[in-house]
Protein backbone atom coordinates (compact mmCIF):
# COMPACT_ATOMS: atom_id res chain seq x y z
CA UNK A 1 -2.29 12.88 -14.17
CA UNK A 2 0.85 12.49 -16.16
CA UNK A 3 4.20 10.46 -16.05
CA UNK A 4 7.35 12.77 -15.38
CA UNK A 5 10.43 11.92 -16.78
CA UNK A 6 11.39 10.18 -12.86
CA UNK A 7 8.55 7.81 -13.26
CA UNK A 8 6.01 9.41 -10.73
CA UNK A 9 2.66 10.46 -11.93
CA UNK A 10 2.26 14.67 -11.30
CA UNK A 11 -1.01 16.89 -12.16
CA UNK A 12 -1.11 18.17 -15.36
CA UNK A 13 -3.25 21.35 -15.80
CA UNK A 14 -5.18 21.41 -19.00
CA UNK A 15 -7.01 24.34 -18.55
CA UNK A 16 -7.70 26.87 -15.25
CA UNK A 17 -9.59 25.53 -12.46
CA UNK A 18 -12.35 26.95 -10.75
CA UNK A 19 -12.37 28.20 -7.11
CA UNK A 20 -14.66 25.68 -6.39
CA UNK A 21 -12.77 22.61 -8.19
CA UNK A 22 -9.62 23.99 -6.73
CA UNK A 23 -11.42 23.82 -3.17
CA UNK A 24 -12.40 20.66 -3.59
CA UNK A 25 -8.91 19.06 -4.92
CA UNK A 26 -7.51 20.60 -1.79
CA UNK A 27 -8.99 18.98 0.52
CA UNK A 28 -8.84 15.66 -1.41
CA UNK A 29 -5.77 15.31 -3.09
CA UNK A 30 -3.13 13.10 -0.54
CA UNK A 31 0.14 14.78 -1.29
CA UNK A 32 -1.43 17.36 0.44
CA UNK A 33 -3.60 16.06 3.61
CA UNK A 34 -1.40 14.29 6.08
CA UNK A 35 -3.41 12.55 8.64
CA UNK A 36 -1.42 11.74 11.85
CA UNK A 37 -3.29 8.26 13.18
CA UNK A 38 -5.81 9.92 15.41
CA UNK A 39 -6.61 7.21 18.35
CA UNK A 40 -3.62 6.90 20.42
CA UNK A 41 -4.83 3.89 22.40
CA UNK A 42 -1.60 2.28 20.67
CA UNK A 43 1.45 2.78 18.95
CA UNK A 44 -0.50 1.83 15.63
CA UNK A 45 -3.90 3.62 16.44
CA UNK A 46 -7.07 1.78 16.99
CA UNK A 47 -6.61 -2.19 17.20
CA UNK A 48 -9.69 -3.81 18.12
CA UNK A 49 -7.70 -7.65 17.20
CA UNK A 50 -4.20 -8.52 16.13
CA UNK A 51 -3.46 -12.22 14.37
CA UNK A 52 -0.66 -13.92 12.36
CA UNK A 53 -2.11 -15.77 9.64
CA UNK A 54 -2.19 -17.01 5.90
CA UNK A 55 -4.78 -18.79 3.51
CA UNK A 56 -5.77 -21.90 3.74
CA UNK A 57 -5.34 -22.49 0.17
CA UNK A 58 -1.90 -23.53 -0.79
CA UNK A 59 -1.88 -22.16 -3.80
CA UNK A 60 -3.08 -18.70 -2.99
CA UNK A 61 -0.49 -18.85 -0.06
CA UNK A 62 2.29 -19.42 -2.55
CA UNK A 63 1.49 -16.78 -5.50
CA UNK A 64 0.44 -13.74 -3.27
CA UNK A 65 3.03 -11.62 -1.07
CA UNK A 66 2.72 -12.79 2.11
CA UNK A 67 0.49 -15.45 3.23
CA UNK A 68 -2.48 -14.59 0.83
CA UNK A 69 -4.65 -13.35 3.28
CA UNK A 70 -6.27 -10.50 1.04
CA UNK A 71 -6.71 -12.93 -2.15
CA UNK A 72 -8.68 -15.41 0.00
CA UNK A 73 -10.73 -12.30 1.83
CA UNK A 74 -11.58 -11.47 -1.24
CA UNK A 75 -12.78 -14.46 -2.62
CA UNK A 76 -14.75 -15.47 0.14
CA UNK A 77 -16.90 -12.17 0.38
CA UNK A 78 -17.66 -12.72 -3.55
CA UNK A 79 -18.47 -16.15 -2.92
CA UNK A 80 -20.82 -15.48 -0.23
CA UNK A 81 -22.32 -12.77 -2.35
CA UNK A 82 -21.12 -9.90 0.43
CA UNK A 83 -19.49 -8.06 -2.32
CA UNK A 84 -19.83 -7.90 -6.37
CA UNK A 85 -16.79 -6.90 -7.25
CA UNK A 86 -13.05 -5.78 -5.69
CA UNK A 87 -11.31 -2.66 -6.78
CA UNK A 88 -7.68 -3.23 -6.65
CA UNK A 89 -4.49 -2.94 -8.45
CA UNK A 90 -2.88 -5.13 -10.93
CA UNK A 91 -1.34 -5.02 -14.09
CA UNK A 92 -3.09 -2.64 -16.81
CA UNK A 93 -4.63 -4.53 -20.04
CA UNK A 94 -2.03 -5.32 -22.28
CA UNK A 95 1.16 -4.17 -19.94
CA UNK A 96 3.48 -5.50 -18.81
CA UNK A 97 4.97 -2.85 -16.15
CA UNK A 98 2.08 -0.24 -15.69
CA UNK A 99 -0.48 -0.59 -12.96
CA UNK A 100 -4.20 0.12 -13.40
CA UNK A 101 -7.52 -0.13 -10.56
CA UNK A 102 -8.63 -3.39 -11.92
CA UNK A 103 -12.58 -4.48 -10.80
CA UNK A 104 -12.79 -8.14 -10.24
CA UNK A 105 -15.46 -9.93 -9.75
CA UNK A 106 -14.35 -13.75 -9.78
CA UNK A 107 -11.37 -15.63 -8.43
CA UNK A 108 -9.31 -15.71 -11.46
CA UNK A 109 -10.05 -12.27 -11.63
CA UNK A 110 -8.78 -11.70 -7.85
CA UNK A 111 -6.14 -14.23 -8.19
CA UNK A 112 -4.31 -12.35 -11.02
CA UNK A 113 -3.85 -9.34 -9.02
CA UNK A 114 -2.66 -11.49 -5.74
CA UNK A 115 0.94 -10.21 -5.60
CA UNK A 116 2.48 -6.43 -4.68
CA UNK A 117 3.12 -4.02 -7.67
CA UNK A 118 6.04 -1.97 -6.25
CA UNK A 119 5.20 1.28 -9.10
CA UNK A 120 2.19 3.69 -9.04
CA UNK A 121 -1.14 3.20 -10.08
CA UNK A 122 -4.40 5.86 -10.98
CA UNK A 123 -6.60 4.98 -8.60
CA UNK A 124 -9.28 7.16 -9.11
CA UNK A 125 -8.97 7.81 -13.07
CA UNK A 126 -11.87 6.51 -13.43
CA UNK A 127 -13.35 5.89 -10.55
CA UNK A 128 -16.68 7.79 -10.78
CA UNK A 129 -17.48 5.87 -14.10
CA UNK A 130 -16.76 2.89 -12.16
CA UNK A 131 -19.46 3.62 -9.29
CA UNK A 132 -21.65 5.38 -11.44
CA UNK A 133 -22.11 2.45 -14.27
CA UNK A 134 -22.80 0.05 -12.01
CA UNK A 135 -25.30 -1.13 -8.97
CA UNK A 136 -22.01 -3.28 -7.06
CA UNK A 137 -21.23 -3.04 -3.95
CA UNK A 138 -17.06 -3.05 -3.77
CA UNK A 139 -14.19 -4.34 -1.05
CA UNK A 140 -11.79 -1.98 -1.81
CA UNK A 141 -8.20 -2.83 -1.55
CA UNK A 142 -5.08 0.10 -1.47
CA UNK A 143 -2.71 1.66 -0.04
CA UNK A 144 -3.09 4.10 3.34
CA UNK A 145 -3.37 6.99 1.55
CA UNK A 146 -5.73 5.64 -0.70
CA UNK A 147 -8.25 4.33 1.87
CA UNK A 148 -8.05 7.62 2.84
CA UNK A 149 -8.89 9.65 0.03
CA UNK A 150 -11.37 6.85 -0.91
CA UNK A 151 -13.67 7.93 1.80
CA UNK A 152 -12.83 11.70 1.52
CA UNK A 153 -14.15 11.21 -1.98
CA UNK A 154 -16.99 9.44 -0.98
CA UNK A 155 -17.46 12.28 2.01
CA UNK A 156 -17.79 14.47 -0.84
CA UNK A 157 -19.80 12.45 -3.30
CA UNK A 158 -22.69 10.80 -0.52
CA UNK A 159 -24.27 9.16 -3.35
CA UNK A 160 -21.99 6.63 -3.42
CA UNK A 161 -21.74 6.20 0.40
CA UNK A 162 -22.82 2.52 -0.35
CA UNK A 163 -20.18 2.04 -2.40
CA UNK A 164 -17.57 0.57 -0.80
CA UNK A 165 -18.85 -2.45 1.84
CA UNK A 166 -14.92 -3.14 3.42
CA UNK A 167 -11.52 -1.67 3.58
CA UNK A 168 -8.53 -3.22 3.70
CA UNK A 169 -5.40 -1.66 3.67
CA UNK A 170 -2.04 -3.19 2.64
CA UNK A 171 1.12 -2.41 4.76
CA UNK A 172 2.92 0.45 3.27
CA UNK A 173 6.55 1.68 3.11
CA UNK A 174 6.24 4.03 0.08
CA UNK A 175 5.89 4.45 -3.60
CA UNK A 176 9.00 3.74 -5.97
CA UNK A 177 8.97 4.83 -9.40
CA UNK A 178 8.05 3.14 -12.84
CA UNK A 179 12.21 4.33 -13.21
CA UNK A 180 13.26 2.30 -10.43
CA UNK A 181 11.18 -0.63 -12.02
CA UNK A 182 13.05 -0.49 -15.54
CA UNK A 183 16.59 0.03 -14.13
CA UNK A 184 15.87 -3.66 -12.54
CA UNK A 185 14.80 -4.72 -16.05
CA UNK A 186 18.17 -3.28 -17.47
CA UNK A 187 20.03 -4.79 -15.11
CA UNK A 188 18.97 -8.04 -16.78
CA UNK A 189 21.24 -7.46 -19.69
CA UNK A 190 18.08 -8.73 -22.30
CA UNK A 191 17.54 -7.09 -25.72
CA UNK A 192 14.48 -8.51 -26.08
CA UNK A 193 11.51 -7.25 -24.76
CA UNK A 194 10.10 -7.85 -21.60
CA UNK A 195 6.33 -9.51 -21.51
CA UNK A 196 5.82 -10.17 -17.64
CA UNK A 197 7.04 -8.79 -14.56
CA UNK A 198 6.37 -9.72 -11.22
CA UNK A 199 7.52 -8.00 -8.26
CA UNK A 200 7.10 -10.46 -5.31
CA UNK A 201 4.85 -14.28 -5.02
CA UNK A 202 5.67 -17.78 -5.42
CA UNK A 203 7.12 -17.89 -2.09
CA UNK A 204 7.82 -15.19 0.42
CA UNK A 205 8.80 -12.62 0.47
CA UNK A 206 10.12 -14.13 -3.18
CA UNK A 207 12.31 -13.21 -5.92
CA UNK A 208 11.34 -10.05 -8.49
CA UNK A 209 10.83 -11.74 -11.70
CA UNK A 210 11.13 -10.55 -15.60
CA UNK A 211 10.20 -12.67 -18.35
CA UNK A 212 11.09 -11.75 -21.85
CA UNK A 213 9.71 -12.28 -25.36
CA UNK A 214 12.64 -14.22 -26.59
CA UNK A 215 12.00 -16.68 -23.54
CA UNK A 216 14.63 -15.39 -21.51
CA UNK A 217 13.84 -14.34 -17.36
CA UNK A 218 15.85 -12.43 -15.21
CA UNK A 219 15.24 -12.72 -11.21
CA UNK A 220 16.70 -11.26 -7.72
CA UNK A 221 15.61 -11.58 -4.26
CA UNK A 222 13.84 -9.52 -2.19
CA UNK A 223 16.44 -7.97 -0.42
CA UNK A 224 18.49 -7.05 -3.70
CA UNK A 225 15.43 -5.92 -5.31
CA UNK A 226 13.25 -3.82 -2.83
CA UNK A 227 16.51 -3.15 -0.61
CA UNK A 228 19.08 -1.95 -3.37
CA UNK A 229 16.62 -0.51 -6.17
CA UNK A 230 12.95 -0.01 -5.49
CA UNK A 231 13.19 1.11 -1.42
CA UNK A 232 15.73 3.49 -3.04
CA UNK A 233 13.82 5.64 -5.26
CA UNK A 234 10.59 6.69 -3.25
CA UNK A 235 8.42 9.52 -4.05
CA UNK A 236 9.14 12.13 -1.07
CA UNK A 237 5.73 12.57 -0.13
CA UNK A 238 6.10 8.81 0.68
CA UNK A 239 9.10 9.98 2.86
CA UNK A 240 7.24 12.12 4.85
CA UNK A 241 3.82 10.06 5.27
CA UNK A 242 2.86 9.18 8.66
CA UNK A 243 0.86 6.00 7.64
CA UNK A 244 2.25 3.33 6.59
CA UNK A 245 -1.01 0.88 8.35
CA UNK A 246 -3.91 2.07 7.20
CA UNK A 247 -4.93 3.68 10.22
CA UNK A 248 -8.88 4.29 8.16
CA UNK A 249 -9.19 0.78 6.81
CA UNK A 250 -11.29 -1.57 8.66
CA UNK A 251 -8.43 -4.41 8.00
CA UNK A 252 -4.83 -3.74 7.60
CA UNK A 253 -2.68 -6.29 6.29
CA UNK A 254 1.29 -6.82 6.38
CA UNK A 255 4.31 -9.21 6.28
CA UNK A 256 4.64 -11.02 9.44
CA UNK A 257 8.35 -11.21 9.40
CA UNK A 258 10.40 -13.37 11.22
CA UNK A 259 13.16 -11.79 13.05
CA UNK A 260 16.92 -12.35 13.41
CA UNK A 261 18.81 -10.85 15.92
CA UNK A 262 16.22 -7.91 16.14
CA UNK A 263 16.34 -7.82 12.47
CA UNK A 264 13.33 -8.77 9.52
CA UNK A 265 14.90 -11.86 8.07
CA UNK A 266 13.65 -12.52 4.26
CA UNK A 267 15.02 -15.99 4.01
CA UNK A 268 12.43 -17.77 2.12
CA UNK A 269 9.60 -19.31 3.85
CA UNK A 270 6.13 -20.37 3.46
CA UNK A 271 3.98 -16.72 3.81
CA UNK A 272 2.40 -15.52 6.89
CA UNK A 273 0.40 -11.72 7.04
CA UNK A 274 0.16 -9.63 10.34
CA UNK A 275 -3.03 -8.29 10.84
CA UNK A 276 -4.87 -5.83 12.50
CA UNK A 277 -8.55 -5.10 12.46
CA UNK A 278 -9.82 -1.71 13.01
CA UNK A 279 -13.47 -2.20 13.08
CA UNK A 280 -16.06 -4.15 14.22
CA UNK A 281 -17.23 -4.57 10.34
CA UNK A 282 -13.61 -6.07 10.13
CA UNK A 283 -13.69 -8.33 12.72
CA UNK A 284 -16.67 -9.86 11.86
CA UNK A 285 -15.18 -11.12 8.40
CA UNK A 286 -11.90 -12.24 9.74
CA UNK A 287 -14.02 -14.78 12.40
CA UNK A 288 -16.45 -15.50 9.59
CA UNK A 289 -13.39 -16.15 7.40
CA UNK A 290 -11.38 -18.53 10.03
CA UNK A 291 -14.37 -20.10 11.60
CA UNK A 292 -15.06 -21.57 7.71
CA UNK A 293 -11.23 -22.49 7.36
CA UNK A 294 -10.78 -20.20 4.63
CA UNK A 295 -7.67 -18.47 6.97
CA UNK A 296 -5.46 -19.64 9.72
CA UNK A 297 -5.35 -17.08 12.61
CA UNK A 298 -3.45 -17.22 15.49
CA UNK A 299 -3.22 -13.95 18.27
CA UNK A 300 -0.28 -11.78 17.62
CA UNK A 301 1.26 -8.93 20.14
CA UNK A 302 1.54 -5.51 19.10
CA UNK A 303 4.93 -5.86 20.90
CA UNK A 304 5.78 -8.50 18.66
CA UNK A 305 4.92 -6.48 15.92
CA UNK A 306 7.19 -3.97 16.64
CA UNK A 307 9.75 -6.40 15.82
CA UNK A 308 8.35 -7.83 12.75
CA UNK A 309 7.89 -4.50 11.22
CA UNK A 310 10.36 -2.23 12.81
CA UNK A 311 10.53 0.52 9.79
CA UNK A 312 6.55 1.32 10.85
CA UNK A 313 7.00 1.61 14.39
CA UNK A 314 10.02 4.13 13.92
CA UNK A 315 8.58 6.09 11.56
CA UNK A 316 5.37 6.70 13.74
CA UNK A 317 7.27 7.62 16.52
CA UNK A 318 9.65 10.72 14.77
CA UNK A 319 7.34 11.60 11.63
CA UNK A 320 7.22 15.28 13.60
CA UNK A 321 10.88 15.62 12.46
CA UNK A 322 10.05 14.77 9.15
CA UNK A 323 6.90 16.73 9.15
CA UNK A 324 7.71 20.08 10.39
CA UNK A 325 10.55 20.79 8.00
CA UNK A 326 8.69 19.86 5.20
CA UNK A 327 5.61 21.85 6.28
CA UNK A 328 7.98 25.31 6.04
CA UNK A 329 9.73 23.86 2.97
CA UNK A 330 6.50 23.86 0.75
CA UNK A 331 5.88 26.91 2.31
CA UNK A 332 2.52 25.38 4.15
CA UNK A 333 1.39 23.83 1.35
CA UNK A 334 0.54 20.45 3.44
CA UNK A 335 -2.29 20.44 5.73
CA UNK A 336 -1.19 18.47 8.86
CA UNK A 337 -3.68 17.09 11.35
CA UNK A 338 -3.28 15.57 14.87
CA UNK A 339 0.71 15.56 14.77
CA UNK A 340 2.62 14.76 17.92
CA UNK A 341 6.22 15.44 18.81
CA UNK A 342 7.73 12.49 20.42
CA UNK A 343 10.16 13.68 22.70
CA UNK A 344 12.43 10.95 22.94
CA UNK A 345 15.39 11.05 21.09
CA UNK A 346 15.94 14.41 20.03
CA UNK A 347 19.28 14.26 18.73
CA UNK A 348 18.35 11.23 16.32
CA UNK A 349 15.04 13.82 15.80
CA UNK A 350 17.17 16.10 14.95
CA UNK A 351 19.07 13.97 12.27
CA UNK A 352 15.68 12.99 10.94
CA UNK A 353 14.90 16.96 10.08
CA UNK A 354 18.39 17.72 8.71
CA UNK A 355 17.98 14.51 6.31
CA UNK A 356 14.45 15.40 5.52
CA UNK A 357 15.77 18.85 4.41
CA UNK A 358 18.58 17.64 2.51
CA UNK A 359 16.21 15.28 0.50
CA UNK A 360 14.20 18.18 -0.22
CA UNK A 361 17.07 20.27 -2.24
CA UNK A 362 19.05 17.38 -3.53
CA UNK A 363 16.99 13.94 -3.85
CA UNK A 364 13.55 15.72 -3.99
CA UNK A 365 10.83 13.86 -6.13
C-alpha cells in the first residue's frame, strides 16, 4: 500500500498476482466487500445491551475522545491478565501525523493511543508478523471495516483463530485524508515544523491541536475542525459504507452526544461514550468492568440514540441509494451482501443516488 498524491493509501502492484492471491484479496480486501448489518432485530443490528457511560478515572476521561471507555477496557483486561497485548492505532514511531497498528501491552502504552486519529492507518502491514512472533492473545481495537476484515483474515488464516480474545469497534463516520490533516496544519500560519498533533482529548469532543518545534501551537474546535476540514475530504468508499457501528465487533463504542433542538451539540463537556454490546463475550466485560468501578454505566435507548448520533441512523436507512449507483459505476466491482431498500422517502432516495453519482465523476477519491 502506497500514499497517493490525495493522502489515501491505494494498492500498489509490484509484480503480477496469482489467481490464487488475487482470489484471496477479493474476498478480503474492504473497498470491495460491503456487508449490509445482517440481524435486523434493530435499526443498528444485533444489541444484546445499550449504556451511556465513561471511565472512572478522571484522567483517562479527560485525554481520550469521549468518555474513555476503550482506554479503561483496555487496561483492565491487561490488568486482569485477559489479554497480553491491544492492537490499535496511534501515532507511528517517530511521527508526528502518520498512523501505525501500535501493540500495547501496559497502560502507558494504551494511554498514548487514547484519543481518535482522524487519517488512515495500515492495519494489517504487518499483521501476520505480529501474530506469528508472538504467543499473545490480543483485544483488538478499529474501525467497522476493520473488525471486519480482521476476522475474514483470520477465517482464512485458522491458525490464528485464538488470536484475537475481544472486539471493539469505534463509531465510524469515514476516513479523511493525511491532505485534509496538513491543510489544518497550514492553516496555522507556522514555519516551523510541527512535532505533535492531536486530533481530539482533553475534554470532549475537544479542540484539534498542533504543536510546533519553535514552541508555537495552533488549535480549533471540533466543529471547525472535523465539520469544515476533515468531514470534508472522505475517501468515497467511506461514502458509500453501510457501517458506521461495528455491526461484527462484540463492543461498539461512540460519542454520546447531547442534543440541542434535535441537533448533536459539541459544547464542551466532561466525556460520555454510547455503547452497544453485541455479544455475550461483550457483555460479560462491560458488567465485570462496572461491577469493579472501573466504568460508569447507565441504560441508554436505542431511540435515544437515534438522536445522539443522527448521521448513523440516516445513513443505515438510505445506503441502497448510495449503494446501487455505485455498484453499476465500478462496473460490479463491489460485492454487496444483505442490502435492503428502504422505501421511505424516495424522493430524498433519489437525491442520495444523483449525489452519489456526481461524487463519483467530480469529487471521486
Amino acid at each position: 500500500m502506497a500514499l497517493d498524491k490525495k493522502g489515501f493509501y491505494e494498492p500498489l502492484y509490484t509484480q503480477n498476482l496469482s489467481k490464487s492471491a488475487c482470489e484471496q484479496l477479493s474476498n478480503l480486501c474492504p473497498a470491495i466487500n460491503i456487508e449490509c448489518i445482517l440481524n435486523r432485530e434493530t435499526s443498528y443490528g444485533k444489541v444484546l445491551n445499550a449504556y451511556e457511560g465513561w471511565s472512572t478515572d478522571d484522567n483517562i476521561r479527560r485525554i481520550s475522545s469521549s468518555g474513555g471507555v476503550i482506554t479503561s477496557l483496555a487496561c483492565h483486561l491487561l490488568a486482569t491478565g485477559t489479554i497480553s497485548g491491544v492492537l490499535q492505532v496511534g501515532v507511528k514511531e517517530g511521527e508526528y501525523l502518520y498512523n501505525a497498528l501500535k501493540v500495547s501491552r501496559t497502560k502507558e502504552d494504551v494511554m498514548s493511543c487514547a484519543s481518535s486519529r482522524y487519517a488512515p492507518a495500515l492495519i494489517f502491514h504487518n499483521i501476520t508478523d505480529i501474530f506469528k512472533e508472538t504467543n499473545d492473545v490480543f483485544l483488538f481495537v478499529g474501525k467497522p471495516c476493520d473488525i471486519m476484515t480482521m476476522k475474514k483474515y483470520i477465517s482464512q488464516n485458522p491458525i490464528f483463530t485464538n488470536k484475537i480474545a475481544l472486539y471493539i469497534s469505534l463509531v465510524c463516520a469515514g476516513m479523511p485524508s493525511y491532505n485534509a490533516s496538513s491543510n489544518l496544519i497550514n492553516s496555522a500560519n507556522n514555519k516551523s515544523e510541527p512535532i505533535s498533533l492531536k486530533y481530539r482529548g482533553d475534554g470532549w469532543p475537544g479542540n484539534f491541536k498542533v504543536s510546533f518545534k519553535d514552541g508555537g501551537s495552533f488549535s480549533c474546535s471540533y466543529n471547525d475542525s472535523w465539520g469544515k476540514v476533515l468531514g470534508r475530504d472522505i475517501c468515497f468508499r467511506c461514502k458509500i459504507c453501510p457501517d458506521g457501528i461495528g455491526q461484527y465487533a462484540d463492543i461498539v463504542v461512540g460519542d454520546a452526544w447531547d442534543t440541542v433542538d434535535g441537533y448533536p451539540d459539541f459544547t464542551e463537556k466532561e466525556g460520555k461514550s454510547f455503547i452497544l454490546i453485541r455479544s455475550h463475550q461483550g457483555l460479560r466485560v462491560i458488567q465485570d468492568a462496572h461491577k469493579k468501578r472501573i466504568i460508569n454505566l447507565s441504560p441508554l435507548s436505542l431511540q435515544n440514540l437515534e438522536k445522539m448520533q443522527p448521521y448513523q441512523y440516516n445513513r443505515l436507512h438510505t445506503i441502497a441509494y448510495r449503494l446501487i449507483p455505485a455498484f453499476f459505476l465500478t462496473r460490479g466491482v463491489l460485492k454487496i451482501r444483505n442490502m435492503k431498500i428502504s422505501k421511505n422517502n424516495i424522493l430524498k432516495g433519489l437525491r442520495i443516488s444523483f449525489g452519489t453519482i456526481y461524487r463519483f465523476y467530480y469529487k471521486r477519491k
